[in-house]
Protein backbone atom coordinates (compact mmCIF):
# COMPACT_ATOMS: atom_id res chain seq x y z
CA UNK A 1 51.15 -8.39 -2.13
CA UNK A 2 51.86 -6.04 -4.76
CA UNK A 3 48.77 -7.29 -6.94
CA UNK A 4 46.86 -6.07 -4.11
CA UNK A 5 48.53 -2.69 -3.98
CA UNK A 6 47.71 -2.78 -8.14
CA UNK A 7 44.06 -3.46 -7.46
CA UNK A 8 43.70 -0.76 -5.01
CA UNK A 9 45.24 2.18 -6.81
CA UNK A 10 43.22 1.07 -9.95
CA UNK A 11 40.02 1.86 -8.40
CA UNK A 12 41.90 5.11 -5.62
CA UNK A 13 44.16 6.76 -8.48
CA UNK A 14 43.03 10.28 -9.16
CA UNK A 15 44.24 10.45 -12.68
CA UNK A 16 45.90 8.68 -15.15
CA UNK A 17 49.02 10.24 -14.75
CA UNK A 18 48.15 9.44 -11.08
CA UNK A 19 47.62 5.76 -11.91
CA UNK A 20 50.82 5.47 -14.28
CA UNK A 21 53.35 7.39 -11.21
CA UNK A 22 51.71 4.73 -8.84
CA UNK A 23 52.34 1.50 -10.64
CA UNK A 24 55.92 2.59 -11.53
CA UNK A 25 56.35 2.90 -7.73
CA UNK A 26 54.88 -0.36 -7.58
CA UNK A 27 57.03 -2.17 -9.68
CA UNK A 28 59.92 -0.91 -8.44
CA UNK A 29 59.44 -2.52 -5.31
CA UNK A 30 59.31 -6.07 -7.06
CA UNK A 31 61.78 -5.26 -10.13
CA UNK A 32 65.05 -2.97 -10.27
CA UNK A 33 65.56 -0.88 -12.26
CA UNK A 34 67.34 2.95 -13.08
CA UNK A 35 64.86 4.12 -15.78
CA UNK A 36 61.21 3.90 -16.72
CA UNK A 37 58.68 5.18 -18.88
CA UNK A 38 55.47 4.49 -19.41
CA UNK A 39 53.65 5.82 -22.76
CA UNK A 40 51.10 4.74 -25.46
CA UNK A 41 54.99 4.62 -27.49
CA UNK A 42 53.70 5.79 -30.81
CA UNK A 43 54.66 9.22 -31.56
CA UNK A 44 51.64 10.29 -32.28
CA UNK A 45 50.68 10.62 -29.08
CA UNK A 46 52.06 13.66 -27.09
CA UNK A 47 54.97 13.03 -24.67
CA UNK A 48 53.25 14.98 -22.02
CA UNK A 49 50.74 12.04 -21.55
CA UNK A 50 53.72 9.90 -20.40
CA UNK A 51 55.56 8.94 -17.13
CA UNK A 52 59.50 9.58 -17.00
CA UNK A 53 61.64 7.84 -13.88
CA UNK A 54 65.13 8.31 -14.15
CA UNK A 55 65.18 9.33 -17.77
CA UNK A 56 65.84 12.76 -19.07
CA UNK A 57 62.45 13.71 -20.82
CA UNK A 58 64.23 15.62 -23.37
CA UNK A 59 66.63 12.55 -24.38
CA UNK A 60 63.28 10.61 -25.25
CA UNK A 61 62.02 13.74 -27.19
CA UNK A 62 64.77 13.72 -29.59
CA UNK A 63 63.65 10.36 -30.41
CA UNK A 64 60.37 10.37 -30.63
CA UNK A 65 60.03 11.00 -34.49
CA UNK A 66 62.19 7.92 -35.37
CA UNK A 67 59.93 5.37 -33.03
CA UNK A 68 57.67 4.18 -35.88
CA UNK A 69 61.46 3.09 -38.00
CA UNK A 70 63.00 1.59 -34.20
CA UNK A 71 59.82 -0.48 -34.28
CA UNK A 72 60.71 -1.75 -37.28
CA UNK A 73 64.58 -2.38 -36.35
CA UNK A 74 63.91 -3.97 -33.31
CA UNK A 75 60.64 -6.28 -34.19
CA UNK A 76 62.01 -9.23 -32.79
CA UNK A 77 61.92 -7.63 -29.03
CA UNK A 78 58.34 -6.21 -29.74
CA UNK A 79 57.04 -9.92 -31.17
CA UNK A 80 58.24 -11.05 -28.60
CA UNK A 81 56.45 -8.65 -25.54
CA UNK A 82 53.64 -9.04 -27.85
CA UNK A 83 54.06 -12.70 -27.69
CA UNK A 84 54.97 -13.01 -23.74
CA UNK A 85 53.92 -9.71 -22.26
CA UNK A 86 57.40 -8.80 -21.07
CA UNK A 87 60.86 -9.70 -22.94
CA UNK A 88 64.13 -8.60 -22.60
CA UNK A 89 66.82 -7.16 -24.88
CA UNK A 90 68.94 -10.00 -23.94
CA UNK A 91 66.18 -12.47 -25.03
CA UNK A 92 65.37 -10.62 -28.35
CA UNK A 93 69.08 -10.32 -29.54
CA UNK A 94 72.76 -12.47 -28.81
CA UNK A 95 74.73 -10.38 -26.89
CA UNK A 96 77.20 -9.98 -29.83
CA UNK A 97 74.95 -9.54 -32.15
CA UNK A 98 74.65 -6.88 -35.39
CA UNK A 99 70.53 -6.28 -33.86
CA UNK A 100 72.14 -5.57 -30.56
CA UNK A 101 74.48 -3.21 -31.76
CA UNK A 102 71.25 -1.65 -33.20
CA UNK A 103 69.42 -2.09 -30.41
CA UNK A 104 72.07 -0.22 -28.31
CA UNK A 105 72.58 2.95 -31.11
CA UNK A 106 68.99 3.56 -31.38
CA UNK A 107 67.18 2.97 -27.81
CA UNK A 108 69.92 2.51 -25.15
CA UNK A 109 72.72 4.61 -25.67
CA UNK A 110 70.48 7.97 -26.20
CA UNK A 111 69.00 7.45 -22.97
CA UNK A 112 72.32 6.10 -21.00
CA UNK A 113 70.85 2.82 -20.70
CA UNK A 114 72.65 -1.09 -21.07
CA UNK A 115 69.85 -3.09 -21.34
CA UNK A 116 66.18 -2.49 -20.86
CA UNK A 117 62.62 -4.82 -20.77
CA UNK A 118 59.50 -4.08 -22.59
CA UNK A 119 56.30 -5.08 -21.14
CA UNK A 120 53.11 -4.46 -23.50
CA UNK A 121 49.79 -3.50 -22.18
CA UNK A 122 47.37 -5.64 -23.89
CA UNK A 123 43.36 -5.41 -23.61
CA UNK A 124 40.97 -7.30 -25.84
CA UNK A 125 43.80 -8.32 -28.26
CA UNK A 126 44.86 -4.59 -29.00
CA UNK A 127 48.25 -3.27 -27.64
CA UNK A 128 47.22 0.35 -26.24
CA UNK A 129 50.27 1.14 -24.33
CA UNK A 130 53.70 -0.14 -23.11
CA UNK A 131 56.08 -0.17 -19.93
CA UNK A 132 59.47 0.23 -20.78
CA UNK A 133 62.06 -0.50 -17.94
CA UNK A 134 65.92 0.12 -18.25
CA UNK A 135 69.05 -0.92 -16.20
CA UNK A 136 72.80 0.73 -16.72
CA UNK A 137 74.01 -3.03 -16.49
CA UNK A 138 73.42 -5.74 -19.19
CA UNK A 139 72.76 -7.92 -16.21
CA UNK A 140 69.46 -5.72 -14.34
CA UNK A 141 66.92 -7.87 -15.27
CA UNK A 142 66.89 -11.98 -15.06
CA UNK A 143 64.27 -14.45 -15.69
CA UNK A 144 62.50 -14.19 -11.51
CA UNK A 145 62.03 -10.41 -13.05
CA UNK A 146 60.16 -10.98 -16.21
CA UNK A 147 58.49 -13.92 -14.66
CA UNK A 148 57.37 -11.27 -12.54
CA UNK A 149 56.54 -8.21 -15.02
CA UNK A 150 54.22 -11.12 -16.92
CA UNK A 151 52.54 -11.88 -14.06
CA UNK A 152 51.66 -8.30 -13.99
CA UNK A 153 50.84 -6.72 -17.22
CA UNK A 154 47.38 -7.76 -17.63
CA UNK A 155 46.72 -5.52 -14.53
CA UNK A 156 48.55 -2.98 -15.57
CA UNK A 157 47.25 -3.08 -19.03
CA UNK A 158 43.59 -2.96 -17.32
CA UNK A 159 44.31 -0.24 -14.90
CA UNK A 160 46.13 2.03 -17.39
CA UNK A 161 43.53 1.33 -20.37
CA UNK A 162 40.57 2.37 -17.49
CA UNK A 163 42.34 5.56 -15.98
CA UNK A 164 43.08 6.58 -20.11
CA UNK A 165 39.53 6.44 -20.98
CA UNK A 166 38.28 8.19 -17.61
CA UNK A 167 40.36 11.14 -18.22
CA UNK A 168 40.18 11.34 -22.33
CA UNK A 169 43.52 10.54 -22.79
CA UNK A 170 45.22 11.04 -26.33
CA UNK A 171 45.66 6.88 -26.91
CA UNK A 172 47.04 4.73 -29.80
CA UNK A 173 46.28 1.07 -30.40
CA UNK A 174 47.47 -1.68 -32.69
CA UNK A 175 46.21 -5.27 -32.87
CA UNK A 176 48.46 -7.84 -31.46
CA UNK A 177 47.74 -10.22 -34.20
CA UNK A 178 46.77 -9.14 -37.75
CA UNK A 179 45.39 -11.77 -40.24
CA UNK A 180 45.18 -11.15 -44.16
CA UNK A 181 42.26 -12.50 -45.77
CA UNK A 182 42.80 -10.53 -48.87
CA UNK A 183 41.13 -12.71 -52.11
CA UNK A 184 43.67 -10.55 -54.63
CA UNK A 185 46.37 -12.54 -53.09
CA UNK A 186 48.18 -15.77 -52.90
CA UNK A 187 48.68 -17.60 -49.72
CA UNK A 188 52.18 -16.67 -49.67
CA UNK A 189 51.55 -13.46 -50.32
CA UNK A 190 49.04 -12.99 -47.75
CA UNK A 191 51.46 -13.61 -45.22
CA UNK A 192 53.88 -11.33 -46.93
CA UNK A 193 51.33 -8.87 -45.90
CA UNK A 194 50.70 -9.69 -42.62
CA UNK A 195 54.73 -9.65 -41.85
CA UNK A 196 54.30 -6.47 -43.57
CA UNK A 197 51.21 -5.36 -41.30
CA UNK A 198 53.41 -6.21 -38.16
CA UNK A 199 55.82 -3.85 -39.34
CA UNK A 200 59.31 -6.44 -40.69
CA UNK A 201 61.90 -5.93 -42.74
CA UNK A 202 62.31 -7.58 -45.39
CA UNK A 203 65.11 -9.34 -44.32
CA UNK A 204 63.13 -10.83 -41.16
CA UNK A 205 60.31 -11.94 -43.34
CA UNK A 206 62.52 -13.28 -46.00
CA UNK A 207 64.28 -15.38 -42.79
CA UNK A 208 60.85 -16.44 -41.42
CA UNK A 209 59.32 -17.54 -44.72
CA UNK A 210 62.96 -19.24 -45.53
CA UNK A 211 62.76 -17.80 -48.88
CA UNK A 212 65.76 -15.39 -50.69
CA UNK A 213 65.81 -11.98 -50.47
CA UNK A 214 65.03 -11.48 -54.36
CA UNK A 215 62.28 -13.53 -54.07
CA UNK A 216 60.64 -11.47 -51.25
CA UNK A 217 61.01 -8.41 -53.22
CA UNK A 218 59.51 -10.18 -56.31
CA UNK A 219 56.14 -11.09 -54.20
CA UNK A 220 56.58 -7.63 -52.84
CA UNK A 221 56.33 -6.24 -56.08
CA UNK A 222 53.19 -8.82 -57.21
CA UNK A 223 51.80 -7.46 -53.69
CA UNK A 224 52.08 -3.55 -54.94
CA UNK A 225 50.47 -4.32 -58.12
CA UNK A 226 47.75 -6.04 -57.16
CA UNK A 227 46.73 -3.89 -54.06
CA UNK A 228 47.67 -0.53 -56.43
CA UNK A 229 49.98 0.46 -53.44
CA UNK A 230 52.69 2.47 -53.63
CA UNK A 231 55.10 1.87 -50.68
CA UNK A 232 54.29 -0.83 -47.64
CA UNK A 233 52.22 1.68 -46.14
CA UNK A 234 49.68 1.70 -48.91
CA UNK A 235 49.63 -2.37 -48.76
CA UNK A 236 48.18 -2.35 -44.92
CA UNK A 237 45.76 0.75 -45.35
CA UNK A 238 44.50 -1.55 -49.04
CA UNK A 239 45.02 -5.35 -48.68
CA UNK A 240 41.42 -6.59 -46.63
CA UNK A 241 43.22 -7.37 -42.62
CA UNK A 242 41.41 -8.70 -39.86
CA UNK A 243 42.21 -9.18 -36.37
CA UNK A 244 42.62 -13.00 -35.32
């Protein structure tokens, strides 16, 4: 059983690195797949604390200083690993889609990649690290594989969370769920802000708030003044958040 095999190199692994080249052995044995990495994914944590399989290390490099706007392009795939554990590109974004075309230009095609599954590492309601897995088809992963890969993550997030903390490892963390309590603020406008705290675009919040585009950027602009921000950066460091 490979929850077994989890369990024991957990408490055996020598390292962290040790720990994160083990459990990519692991899961290949339970899901395909031609690339892997396994990283904090924020780019402000070195590269060199990550695990490459089958993907150059200096393709991933190149991106690196872009991840923080790719978050933002591709929210619906991390909402919804943040939501399930594991999801798919295929379950984040049609096929034919203008998100998948995105999806492809900015975190496929620089690695040589058709279709990949994120599976976030969650611990105490913070995401500290992630599990990316790729495939050169569109058709690698199906629904036995992220059945699987959810089945999984809260060992891996325990195991790789432990090892990082054992061995001082450079880490990044970022609450699943983010609630705005802010008294400044309208209701609407608080969750404006917490949209805005998980990193949307406008257009996504706009489309999940079913409200125009103009209006958005008219509560936006409320939201600026009344925080004194000056960009949506400023309105998460100043509006009063709270983890749920």
């Amino acid at each position: 059983m490979i929850e077994s095999k989890l369990a024991k190199l957990a408490t055996q692994a020598s390292s962290h690195r040790a720990y994160r080249e083990g459990a990519l052995a692991l899961l290949r044995e339970v899901v395909p797949f031609d690339g892997a990495l396994m990283h904090a994914f924020s780019p402000r944590v070195p590269l060199t604390t990550a695990v490459l399989v089958g993907i150059d290390p200096l393709r991933i490099a190149e991106t690196m200083p872009g991840w923080d706007a790719i978050a933002v392009e591709l929210g619906r795939l991390r909402d919804l690993a943040n939501e399930r554990l594991a999801a798919s590109d295929q379950e984040a974004f049609p096929q034919n889609s203008e998100m998948r075309a995105r999806l492809y230009a900015l975190a496929l095609k620089p690695i040589g990649a058709q279709s990949l599954v994120m599976v976030h590492l969650i611990v105490r309601g913070e995401l500290h690290g992630a599990v990316m897995l790729t495939g050169r088809s569109t058709t690698t992963f199906t629904n036995t594989h992220l059945a699987t890969l959810r089945a999984l993550a809260p060992m891996l997030a325990v195991g790789d969370l432990l090892h990082a903390q054992l061995d001082n490892t450079k880490q990044a963390s970022s609450p699943v769920t983010l609630r705005c309590t802010d008294g400044r603020l309208t209701s609407r406008q608080r969750e404006i802000v917490e949209h805005v705290a998980h990193g949307h675009t406008n257009d996504a919040i706009a489309s999940a708030l079913g409200i125009s585009s103009n209006t958005l950027r008219n509560h936006l602009a409320t939201i600026f003044t009344k925080l004194g921000a000056a960009n949506r950066a400023d309105v998460v460091r100043l509006a009063v958040l709270s983890k749920e």
